[in-house]
N, C-alpha and C. Protein backbone atom coordinates (compact mmCIF):
# COMPACT_ATOMS: atom_id res chain seq x y z
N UNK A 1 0.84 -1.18 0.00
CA UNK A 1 0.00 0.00 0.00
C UNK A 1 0.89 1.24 0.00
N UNK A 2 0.74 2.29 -0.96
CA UNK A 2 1.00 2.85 -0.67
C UNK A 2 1.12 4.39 0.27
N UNK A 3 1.51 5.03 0.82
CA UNK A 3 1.26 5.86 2.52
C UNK A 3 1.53 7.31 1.15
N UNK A 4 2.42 7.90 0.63
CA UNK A 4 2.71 9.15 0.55
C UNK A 4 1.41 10.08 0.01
N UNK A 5 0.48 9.63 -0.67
CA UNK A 5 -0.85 10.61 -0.47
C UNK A 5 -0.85 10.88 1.01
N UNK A 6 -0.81 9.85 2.20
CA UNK A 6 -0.96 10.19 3.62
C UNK A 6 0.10 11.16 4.26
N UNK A 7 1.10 11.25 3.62
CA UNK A 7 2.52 11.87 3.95
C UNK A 7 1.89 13.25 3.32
N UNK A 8 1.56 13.54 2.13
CA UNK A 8 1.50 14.80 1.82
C UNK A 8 0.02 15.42 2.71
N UNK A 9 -0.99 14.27 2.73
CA UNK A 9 -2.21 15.56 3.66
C UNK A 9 -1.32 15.76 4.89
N UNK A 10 -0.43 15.09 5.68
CA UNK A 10 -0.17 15.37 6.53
C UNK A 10 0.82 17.15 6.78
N UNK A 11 1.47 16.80 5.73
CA UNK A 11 2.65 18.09 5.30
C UNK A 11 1.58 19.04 4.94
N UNK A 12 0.26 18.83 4.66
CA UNK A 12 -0.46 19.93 3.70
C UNK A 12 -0.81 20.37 4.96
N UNK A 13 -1.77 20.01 5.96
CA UNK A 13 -2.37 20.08 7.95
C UNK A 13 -1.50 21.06 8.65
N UNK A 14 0.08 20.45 8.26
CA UNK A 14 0.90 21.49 8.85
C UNK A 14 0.87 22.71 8.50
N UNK A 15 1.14 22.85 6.93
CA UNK A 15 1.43 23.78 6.02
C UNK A 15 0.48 24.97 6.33
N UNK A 16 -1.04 24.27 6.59
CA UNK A 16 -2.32 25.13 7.15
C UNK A 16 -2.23 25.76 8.10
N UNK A 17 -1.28 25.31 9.15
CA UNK A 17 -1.18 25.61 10.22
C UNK A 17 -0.54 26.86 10.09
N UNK A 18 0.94 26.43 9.30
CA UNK A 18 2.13 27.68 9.43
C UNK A 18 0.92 28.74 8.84
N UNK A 19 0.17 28.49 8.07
CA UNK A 19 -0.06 29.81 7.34
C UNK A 19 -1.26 30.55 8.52
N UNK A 20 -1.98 29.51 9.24
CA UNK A 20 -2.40 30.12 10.43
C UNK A 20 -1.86 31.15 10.97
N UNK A 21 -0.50 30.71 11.37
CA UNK A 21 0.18 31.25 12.64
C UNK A 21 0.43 32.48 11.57
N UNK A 22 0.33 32.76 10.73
CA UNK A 22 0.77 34.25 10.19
C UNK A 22 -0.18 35.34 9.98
N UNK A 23 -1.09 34.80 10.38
CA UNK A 23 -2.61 35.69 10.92
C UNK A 23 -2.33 36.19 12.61
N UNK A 24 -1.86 35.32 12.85
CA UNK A 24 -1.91 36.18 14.62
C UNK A 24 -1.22 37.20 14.72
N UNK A 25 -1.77 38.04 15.51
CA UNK A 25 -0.77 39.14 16.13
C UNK A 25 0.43 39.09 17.11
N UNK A 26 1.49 39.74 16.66
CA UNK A 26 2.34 39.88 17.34
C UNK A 26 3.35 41.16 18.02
N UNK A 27 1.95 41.63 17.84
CA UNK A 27 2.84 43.37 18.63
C UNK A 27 3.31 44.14 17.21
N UNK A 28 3.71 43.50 16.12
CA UNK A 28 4.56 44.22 15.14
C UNK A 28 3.15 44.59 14.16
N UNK A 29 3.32 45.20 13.34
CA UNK A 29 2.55 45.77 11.91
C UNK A 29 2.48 44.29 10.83
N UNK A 30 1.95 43.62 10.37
CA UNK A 30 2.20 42.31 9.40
C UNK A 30 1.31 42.26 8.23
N UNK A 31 1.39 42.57 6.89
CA UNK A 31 -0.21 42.69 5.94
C UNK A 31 -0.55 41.35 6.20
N UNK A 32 -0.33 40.41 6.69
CA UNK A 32 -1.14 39.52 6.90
C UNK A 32 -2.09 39.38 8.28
N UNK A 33 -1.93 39.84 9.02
CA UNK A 33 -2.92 40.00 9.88
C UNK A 33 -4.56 40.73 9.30
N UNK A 34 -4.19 41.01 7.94
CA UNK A 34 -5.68 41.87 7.80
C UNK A 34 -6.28 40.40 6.30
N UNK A 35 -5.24 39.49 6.43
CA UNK A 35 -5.54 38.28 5.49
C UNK A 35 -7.44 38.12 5.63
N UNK A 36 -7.95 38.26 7.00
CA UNK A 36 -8.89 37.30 6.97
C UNK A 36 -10.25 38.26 7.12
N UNK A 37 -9.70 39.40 6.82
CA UNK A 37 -10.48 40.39 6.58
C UNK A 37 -11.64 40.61 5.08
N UNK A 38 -12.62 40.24 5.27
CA UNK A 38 -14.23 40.53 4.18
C UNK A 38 -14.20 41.92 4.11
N UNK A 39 -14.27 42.60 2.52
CA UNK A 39 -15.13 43.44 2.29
C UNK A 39 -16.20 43.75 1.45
N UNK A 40 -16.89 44.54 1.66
CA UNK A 40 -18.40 44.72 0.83
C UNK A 40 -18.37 45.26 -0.32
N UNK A 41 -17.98 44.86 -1.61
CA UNK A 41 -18.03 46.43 -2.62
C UNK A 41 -18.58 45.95 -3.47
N UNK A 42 -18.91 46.96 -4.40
CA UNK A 42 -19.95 46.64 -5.66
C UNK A 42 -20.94 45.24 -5.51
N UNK A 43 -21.23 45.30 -4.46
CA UNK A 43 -22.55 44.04 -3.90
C UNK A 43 -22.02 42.63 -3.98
N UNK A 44 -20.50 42.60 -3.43
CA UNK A 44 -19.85 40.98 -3.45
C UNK A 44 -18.80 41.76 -2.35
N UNK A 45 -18.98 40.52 -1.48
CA UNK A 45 -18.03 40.47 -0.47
C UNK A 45 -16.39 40.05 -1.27
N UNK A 46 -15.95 40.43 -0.86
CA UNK A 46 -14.02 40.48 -1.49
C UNK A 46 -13.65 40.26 -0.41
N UNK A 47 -12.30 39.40 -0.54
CA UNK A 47 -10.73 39.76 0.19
C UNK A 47 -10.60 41.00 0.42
N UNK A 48 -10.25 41.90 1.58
CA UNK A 48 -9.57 42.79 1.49
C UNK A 48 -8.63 42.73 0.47
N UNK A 49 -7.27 41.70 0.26
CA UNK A 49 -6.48 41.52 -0.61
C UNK A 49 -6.68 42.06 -2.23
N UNK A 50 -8.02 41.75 -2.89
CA UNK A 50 -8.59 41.95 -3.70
C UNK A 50 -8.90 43.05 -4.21
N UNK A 51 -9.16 44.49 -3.42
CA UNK A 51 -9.35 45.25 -3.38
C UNK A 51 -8.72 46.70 -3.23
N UNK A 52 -7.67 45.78 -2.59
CA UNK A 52 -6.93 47.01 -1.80
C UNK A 52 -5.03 46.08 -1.86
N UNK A 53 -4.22 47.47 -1.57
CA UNK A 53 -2.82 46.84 -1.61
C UNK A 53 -2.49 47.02 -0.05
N UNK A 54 -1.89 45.84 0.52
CA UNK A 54 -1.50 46.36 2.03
C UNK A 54 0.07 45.93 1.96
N UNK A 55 0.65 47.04 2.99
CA UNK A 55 2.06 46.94 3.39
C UNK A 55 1.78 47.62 4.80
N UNK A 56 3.34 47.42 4.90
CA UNK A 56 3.36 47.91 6.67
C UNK A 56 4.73 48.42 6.53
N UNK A 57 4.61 49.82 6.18
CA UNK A 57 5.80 50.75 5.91
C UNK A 57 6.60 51.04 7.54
N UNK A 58 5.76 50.75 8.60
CA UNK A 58 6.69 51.40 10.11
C UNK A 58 6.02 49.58 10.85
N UNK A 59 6.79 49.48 11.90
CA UNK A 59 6.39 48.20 12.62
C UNK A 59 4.57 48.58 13.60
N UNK A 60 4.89 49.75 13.69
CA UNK A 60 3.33 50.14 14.36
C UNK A 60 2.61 50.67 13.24
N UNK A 61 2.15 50.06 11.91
CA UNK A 61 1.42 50.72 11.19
C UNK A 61 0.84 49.74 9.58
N UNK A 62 -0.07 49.55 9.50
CA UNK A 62 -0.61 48.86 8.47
C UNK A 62 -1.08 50.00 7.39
N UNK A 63 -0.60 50.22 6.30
CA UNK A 63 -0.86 50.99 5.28
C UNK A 63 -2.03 50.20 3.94
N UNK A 64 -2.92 50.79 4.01
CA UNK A 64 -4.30 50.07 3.16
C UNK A 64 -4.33 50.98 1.89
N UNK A 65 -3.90 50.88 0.66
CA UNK A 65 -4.03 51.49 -0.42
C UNK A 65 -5.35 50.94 -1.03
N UNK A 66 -6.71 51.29 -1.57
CA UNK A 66 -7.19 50.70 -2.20
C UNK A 66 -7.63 51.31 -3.50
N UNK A 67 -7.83 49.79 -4.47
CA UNK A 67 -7.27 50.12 -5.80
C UNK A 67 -8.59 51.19 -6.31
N UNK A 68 -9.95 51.23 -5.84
CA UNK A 68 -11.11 51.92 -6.14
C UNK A 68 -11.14 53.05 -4.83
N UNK A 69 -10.98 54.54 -5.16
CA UNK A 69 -10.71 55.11 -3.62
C UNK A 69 -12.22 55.26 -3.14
N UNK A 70 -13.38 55.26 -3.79
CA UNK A 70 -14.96 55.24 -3.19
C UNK A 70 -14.94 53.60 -2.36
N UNK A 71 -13.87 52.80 -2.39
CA UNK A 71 -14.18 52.09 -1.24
C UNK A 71 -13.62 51.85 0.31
N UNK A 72 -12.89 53.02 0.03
CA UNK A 72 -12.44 53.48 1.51
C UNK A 72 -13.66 53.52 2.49
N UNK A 73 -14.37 53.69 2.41
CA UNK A 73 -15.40 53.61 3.74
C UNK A 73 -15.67 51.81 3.83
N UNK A 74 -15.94 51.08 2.61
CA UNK A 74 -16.32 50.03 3.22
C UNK A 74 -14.79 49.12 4.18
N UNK A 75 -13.99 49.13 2.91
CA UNK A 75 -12.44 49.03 3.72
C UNK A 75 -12.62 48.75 5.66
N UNK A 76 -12.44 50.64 5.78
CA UNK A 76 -12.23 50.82 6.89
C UNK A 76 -13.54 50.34 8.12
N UNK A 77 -15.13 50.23 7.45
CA UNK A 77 -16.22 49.48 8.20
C UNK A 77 -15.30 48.21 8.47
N UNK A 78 -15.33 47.47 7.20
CA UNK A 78 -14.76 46.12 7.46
C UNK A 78 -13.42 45.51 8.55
N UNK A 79 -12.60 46.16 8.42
CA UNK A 79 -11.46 46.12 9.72
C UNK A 79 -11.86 46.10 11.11
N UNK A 80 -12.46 47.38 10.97
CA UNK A 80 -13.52 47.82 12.31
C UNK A 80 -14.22 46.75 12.70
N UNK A 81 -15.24 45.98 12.18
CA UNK A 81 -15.97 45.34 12.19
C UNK A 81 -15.47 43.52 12.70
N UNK A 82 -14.35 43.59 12.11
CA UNK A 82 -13.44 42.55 12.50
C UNK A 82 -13.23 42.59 14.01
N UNK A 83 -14.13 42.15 14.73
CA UNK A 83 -14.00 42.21 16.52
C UNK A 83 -12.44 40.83 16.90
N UNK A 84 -12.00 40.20 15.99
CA UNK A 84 -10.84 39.17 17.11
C UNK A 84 -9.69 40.03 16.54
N UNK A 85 -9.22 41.28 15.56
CA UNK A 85 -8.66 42.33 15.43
C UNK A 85 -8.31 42.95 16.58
N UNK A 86 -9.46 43.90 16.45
CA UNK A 86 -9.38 44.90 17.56
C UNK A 86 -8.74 45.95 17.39
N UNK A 87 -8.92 46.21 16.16
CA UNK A 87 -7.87 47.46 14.89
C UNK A 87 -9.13 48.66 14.99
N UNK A 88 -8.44 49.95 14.79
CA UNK A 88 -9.32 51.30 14.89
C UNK A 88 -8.83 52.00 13.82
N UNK A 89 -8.64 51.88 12.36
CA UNK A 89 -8.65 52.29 11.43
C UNK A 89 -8.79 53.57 11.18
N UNK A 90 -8.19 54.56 10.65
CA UNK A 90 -8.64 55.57 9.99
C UNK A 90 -8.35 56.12 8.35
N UNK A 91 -8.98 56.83 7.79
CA UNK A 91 -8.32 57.25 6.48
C UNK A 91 -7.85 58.78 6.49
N UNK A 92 -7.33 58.79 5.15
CA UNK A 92 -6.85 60.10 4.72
C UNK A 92 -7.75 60.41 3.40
N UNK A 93 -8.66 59.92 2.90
CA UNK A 93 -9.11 60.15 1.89
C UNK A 93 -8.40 59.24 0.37
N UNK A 94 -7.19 58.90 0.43
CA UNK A 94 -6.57 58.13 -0.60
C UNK A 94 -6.39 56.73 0.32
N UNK A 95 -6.06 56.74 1.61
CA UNK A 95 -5.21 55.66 1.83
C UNK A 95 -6.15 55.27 3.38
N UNK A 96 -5.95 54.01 3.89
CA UNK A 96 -6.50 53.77 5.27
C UNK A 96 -5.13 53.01 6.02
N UNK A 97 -4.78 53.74 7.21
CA UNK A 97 -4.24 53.78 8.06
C UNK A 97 -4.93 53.21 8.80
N UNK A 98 -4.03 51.77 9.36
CA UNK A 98 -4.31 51.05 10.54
C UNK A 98 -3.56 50.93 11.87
N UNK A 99 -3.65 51.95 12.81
CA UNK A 99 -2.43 51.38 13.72
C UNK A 99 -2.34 50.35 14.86
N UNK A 100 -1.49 49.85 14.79
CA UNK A 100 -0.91 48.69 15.57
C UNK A 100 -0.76 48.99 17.11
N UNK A 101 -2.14 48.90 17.80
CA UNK A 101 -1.33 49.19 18.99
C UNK A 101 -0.19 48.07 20.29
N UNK A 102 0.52 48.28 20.64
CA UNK A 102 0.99 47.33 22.00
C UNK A 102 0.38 46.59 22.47
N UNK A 103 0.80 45.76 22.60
CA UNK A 103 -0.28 44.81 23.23
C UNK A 103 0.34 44.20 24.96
N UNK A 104 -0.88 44.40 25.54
CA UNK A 104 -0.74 44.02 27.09
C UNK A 104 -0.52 42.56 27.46
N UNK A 105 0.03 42.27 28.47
CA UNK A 105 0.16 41.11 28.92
C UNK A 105 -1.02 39.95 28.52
N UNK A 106 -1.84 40.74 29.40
CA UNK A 106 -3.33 40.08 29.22
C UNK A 106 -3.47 39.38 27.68
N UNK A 107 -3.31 40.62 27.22
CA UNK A 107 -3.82 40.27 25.72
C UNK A 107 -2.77 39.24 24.84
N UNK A 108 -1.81 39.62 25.47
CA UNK A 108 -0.40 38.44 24.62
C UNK A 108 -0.89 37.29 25.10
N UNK A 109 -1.25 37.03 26.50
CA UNK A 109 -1.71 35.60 26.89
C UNK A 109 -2.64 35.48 26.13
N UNK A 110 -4.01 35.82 26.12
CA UNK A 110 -5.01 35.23 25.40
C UNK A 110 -4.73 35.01 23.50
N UNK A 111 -3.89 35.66 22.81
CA UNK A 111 -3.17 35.21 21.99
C UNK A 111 -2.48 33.83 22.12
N UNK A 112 -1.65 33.52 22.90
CA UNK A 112 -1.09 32.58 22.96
C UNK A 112 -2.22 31.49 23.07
N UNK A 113 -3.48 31.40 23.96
CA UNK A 113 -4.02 30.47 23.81
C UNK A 113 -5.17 30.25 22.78
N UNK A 114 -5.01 31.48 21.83
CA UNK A 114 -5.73 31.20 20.40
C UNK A 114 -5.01 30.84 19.69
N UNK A 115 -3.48 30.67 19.85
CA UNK A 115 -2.90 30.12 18.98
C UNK A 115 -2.59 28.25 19.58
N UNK A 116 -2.65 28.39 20.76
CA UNK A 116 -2.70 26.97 21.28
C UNK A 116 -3.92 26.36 20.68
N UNK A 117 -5.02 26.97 20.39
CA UNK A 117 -6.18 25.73 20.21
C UNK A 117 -6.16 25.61 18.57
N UNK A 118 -5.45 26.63 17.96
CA UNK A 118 -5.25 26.56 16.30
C UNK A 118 -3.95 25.60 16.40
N UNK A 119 -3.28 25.27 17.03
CA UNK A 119 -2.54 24.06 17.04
C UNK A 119 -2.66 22.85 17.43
N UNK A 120 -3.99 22.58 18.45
CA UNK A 120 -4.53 21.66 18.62
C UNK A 120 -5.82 20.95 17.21
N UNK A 121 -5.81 22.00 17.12
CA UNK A 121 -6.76 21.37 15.53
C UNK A 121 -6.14 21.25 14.62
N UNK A 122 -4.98 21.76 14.66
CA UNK A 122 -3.79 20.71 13.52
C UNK A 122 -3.57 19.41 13.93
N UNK A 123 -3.52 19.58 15.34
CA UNK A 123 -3.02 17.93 15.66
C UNK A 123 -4.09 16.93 15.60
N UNK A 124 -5.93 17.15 15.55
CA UNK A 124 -6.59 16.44 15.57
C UNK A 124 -6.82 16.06 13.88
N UNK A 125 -6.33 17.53 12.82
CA UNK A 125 -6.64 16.96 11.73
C UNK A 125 -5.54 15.63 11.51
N UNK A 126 -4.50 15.91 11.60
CA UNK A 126 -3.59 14.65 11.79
C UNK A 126 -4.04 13.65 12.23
N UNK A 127 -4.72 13.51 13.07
CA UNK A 127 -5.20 12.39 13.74
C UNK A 127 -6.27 11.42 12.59
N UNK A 128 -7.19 12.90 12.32
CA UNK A 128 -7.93 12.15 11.52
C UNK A 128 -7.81 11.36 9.90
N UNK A 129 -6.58 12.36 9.32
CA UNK A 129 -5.81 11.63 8.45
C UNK A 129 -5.31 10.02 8.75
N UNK A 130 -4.75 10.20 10.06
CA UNK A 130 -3.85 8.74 10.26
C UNK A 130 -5.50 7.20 10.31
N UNK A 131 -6.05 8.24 11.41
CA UNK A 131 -7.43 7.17 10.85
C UNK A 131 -7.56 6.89 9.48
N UNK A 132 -7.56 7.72 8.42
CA UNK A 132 -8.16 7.74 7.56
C UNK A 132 -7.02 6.16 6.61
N UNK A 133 -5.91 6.53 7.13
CA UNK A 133 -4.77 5.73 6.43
C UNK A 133 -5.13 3.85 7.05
N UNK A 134 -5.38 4.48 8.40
CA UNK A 134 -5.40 2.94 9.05
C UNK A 134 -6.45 2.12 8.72
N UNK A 135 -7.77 3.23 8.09
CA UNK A 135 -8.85 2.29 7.66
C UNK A 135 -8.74 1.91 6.14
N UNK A 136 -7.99 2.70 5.34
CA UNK A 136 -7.28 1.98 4.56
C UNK A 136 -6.67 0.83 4.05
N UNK A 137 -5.82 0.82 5.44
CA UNK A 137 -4.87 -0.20 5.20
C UNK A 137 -5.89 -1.89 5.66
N UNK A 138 -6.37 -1.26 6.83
CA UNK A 138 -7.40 -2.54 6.92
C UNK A 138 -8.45 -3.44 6.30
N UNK A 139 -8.80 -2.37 5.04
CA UNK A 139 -9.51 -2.87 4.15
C UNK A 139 -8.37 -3.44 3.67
N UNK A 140 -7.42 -3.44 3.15
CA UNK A 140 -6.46 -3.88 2.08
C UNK A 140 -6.19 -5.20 3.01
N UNK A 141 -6.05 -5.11 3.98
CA UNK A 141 -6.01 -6.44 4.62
C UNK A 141 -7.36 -7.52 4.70
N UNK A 142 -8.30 -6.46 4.68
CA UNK A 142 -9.64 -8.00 4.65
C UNK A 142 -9.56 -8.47 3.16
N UNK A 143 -8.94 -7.65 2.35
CA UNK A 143 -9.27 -7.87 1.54
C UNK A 143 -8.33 -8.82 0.71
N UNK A 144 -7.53 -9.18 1.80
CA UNK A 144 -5.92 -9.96 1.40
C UNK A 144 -4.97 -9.50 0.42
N UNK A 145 -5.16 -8.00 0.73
CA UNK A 145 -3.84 -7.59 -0.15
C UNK A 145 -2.50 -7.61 0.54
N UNK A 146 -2.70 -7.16 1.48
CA UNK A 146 -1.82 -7.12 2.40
C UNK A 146 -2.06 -8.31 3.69
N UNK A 147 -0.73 -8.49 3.85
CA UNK A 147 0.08 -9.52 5.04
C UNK A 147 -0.16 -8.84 6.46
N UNK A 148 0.14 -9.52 7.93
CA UNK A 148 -0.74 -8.57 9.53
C UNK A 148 0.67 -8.05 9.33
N UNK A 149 1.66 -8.79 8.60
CA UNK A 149 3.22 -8.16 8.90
C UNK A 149 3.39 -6.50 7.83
N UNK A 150 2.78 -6.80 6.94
CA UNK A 150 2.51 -5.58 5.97
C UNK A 150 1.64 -4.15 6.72
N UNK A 151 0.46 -4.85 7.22
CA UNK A 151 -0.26 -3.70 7.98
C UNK A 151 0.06 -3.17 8.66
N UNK A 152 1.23 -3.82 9.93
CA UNK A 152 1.96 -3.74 11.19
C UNK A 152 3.13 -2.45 10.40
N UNK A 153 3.56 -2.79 9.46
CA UNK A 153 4.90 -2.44 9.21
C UNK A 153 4.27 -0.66 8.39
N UNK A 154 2.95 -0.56 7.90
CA UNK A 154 2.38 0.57 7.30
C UNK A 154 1.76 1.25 8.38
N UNK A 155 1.38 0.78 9.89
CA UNK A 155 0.97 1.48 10.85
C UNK A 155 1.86 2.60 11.25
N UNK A 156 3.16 1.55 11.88
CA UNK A 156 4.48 2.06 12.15
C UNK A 156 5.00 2.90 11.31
N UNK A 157 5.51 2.87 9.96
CA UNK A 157 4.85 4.07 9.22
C UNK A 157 4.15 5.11 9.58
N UNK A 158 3.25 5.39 9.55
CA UNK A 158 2.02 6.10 10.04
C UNK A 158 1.87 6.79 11.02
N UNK A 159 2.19 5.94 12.18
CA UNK A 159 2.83 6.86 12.98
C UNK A 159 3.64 7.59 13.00
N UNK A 160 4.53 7.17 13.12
CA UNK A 160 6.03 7.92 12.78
C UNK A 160 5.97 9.05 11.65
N UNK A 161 5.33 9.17 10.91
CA UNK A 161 5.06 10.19 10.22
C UNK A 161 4.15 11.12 11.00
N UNK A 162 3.06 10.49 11.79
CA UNK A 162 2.16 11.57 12.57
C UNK A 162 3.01 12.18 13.55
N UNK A 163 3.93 11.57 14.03
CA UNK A 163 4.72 12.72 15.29
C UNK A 163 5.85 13.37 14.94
N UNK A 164 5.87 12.60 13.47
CA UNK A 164 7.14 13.72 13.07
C UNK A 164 6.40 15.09 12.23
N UNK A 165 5.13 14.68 12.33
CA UNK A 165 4.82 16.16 11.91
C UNK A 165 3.78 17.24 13.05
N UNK A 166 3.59 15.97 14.48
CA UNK A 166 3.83 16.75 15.25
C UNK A 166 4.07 17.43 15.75
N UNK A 167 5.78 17.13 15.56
CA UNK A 167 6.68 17.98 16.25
C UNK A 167 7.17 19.00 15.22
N UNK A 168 6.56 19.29 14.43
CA UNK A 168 6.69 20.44 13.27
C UNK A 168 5.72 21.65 13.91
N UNK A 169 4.41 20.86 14.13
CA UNK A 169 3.52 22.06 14.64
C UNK A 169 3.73 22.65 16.21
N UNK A 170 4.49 21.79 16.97
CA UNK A 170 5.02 21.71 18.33
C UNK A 170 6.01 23.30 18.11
N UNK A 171 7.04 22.57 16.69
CA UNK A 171 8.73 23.80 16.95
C UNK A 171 7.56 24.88 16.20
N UNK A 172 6.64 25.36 15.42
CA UNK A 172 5.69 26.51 14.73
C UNK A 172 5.44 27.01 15.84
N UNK A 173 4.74 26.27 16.67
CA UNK A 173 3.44 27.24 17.52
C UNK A 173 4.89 27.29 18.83
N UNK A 174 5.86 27.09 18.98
CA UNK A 174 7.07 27.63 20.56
C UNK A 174 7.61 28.78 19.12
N UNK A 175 7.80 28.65 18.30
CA UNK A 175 8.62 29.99 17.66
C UNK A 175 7.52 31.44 17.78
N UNK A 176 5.65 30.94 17.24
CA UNK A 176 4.92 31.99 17.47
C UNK A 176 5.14 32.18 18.73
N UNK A 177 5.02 31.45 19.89
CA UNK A 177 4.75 31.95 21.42
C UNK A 177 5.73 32.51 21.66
N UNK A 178 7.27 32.51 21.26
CA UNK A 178 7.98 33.22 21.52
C UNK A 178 7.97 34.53 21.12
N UNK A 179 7.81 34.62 20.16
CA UNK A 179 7.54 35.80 19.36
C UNK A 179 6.14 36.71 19.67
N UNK A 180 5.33 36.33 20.16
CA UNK A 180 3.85 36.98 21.03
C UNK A 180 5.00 37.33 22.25
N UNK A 181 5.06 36.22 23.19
CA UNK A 181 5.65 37.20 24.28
C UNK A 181 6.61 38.23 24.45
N UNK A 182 7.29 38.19 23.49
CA UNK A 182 8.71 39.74 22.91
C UNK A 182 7.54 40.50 23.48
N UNK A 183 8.41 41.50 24.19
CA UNK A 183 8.22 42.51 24.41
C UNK A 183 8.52 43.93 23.68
């Protein structure tokens, strides 16, 4: 049987993850923190991305260019509106200015444990992949394709691939927590 379709959802679970962790905040300015941001224009919800160009010209500051300037108001609703943000937006008439404020203890902790439970649902999708492999392999065994020494030897496998990509989302989410708690 072969496992590497199971090897790649597994690398793909992670991959989801890293790109998670580049949505959280970390005290600094990041255009990806405004990634998961909806806006309203011409009667279709958009990407911010879509709409608008973001950079982060100073570490305390998200710079929102957007490419239509009559949608600066929805823009800046939409950020606003984004309550797990917590961004207070303003414009200049061409451009929307987002600033980055400091973030308090308090608030770095409860970060850290939104990023703990977005790493725990990496580890359960893993989980459910490796099910997905083991019921696999068990059919292939009722079905006498495979030997108990074949199944045994594709479990082990299986595992060993699940904690080695474990410990991928383990070293991701101690590099974010380090990086939340910087002061």
């Amino acid at each position: 049987m072969d496992t590497a379709i199971y090897t790649q959802k597994f690398a793909a679970a992670v991959a989801r993850f890293a790109e998670e962790t580049k949505k959280i905040r970390t005290g600094r300015a990041h255009p990806d923190m405004l990634s998961g941001v909806v806006v309203e224009v011409y009667g279709t919800r958009m990407p911010l991305n879509q709409v608008a160009g973001i950079s982060a010209p100073e570490p305390s500051q998200i710079l929102v260019t957007p490419f239509d300037p009559h949608s600066i108001a929805a823009i800046v609703a939409a950020i606003r509106d984004n309550k797990s943000l917590g961004l207070n937006p303003s414009d200049d008439g061409r451009n929307v200015r987002v600033p980055i404020p400091t973030l308090t203890e308090e608030r770095r902790r409860e970060i850290v444990r939104s990023l703990n439970d977005k790493a725990e649902e990496a580890r359960i999708a893993l989980r459910n992949i490796r099910e997905d492999a083991r019921k696999a392999a068990k059919v292939k065994k009722e079905a006498k394709e495979l030997s108990e020494d074949d199944l045994k030897r594709i479990e082990k496998g299986i595992d060993d691939d699940v904690a080695k990509h474990n410990a991928k989302i383990d070293e991701i989410a101690k590099e974010k927590e380090t990086e939340i708690m910087k002061v």
